[in-house]
Protein backbone atom coordinates (compact mmCIF):
# COMPACT_ATOMS: atom_id res chain seq x y z
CA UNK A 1 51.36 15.61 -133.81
CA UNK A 2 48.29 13.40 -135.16
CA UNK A 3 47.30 15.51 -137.69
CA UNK A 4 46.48 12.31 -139.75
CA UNK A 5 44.32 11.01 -137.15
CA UNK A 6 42.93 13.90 -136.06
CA UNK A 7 42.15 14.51 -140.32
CA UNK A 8 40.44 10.88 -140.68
CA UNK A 9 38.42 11.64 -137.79
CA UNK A 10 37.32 15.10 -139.18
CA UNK A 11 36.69 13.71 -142.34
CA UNK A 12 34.52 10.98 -140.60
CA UNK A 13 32.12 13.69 -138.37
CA UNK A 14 31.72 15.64 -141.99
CA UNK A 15 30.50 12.45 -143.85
CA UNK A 16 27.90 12.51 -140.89
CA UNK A 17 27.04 16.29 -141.69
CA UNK A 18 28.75 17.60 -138.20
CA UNK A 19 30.54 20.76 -138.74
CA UNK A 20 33.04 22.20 -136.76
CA UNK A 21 32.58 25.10 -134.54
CA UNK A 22 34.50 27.89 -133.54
CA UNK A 23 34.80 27.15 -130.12
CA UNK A 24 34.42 24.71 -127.41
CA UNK A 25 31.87 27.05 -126.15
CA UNK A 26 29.50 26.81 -129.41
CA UNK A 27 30.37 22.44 -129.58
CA UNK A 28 27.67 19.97 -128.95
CA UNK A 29 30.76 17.14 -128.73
CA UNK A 30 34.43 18.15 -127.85
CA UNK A 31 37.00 15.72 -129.76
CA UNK A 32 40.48 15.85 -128.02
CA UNK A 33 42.95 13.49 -129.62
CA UNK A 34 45.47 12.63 -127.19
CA UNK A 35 49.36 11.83 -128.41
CA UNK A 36 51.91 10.29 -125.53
CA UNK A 37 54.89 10.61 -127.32
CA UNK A 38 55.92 13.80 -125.43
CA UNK A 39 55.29 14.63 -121.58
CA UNK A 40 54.40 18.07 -122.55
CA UNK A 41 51.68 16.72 -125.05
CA UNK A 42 50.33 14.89 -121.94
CA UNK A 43 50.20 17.75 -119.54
CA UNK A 44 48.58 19.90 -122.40
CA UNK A 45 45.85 17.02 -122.34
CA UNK A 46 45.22 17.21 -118.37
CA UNK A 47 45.00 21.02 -119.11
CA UNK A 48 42.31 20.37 -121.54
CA UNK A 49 40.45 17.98 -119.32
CA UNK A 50 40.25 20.49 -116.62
CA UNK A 51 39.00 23.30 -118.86
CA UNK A 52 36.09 20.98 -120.09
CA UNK A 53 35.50 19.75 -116.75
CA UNK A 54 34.64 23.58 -115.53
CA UNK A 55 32.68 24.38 -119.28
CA UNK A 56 30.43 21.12 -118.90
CA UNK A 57 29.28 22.89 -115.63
CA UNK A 58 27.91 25.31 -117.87
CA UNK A 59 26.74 23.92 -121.12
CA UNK A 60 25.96 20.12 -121.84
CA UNK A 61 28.33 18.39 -124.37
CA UNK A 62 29.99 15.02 -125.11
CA UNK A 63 33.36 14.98 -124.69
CA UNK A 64 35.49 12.26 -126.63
CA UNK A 65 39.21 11.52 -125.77
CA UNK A 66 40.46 9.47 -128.48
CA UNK A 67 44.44 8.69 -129.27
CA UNK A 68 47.44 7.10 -127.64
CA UNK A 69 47.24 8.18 -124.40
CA UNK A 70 43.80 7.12 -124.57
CA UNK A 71 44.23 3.95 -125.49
CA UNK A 72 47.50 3.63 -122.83
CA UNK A 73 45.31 5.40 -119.80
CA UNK A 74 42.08 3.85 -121.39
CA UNK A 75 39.29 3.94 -118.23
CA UNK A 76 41.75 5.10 -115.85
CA UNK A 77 40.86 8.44 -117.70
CA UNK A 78 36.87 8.48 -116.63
CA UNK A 79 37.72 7.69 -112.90
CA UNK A 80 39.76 10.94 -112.56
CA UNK A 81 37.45 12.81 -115.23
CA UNK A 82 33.86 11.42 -115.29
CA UNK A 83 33.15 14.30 -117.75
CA UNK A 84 34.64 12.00 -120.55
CA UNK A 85 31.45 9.97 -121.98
CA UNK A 86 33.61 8.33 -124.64
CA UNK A 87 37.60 6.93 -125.01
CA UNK A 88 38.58 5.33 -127.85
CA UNK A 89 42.52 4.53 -128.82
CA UNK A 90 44.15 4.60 -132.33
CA UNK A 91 43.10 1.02 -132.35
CA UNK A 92 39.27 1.41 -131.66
CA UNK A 93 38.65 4.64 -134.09
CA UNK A 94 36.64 3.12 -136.36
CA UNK A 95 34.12 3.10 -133.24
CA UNK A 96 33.88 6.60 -134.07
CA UNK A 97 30.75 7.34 -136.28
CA UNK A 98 28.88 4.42 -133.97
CA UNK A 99 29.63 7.94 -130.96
CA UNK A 100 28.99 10.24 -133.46
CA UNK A 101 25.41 8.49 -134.29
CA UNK A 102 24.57 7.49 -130.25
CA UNK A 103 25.24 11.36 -129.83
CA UNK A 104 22.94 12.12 -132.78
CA UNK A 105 20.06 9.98 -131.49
């Protein structure tokens, strides 16, 4: 589900020079593109959330929640995670290299 997005966006952090890393653990920004079509989609996002909430404990990163259920949960989503620094919906993506560049600077 939102492989298109998740592609434009990809393509976007390349034309910037970011490359991607292996793993969460190596990332200097964490990209999770959110889809509310399904519940389980959803929960898998919540999952997510809590896994980055224990990891930015450890190692400092931006975490971006872009998508849907972004856009539906918008900044709902930082008062019950205050790990996400940015949310942007499928409508607001092209706010995307202006994060990519604040993180950058």
């Amino acid at each position: 589900m939102n492989m298109a997005e998740s592609a434009a966006l990809s393509l976007s952090a390349r034309e910037r020079n970011w490359a991607e890393a292996k793993n969460a653990e190596d990332s200097d920004l964490v990209l999770i593109n959110t889809c509310s079509v399904r519940a389980t989609a959803e929960q898998r996002v919540f999952g997510r959330l809590s896994h980055y909430r224990t990891l930015k404990k450890k190692k400092n990163f931006t975490l971006v929640l872009a998508g849907c259920m972004a856009e539906k949960l918008g900044e709902n989503f930082k008062k019950d995670y205050p790990i996400i620094d940015y949310i942007m919906g499928t409508q607001s993506r092209s706010i995307f290299p202006l994060i990519l560049q604040a993180v950058e600077e």
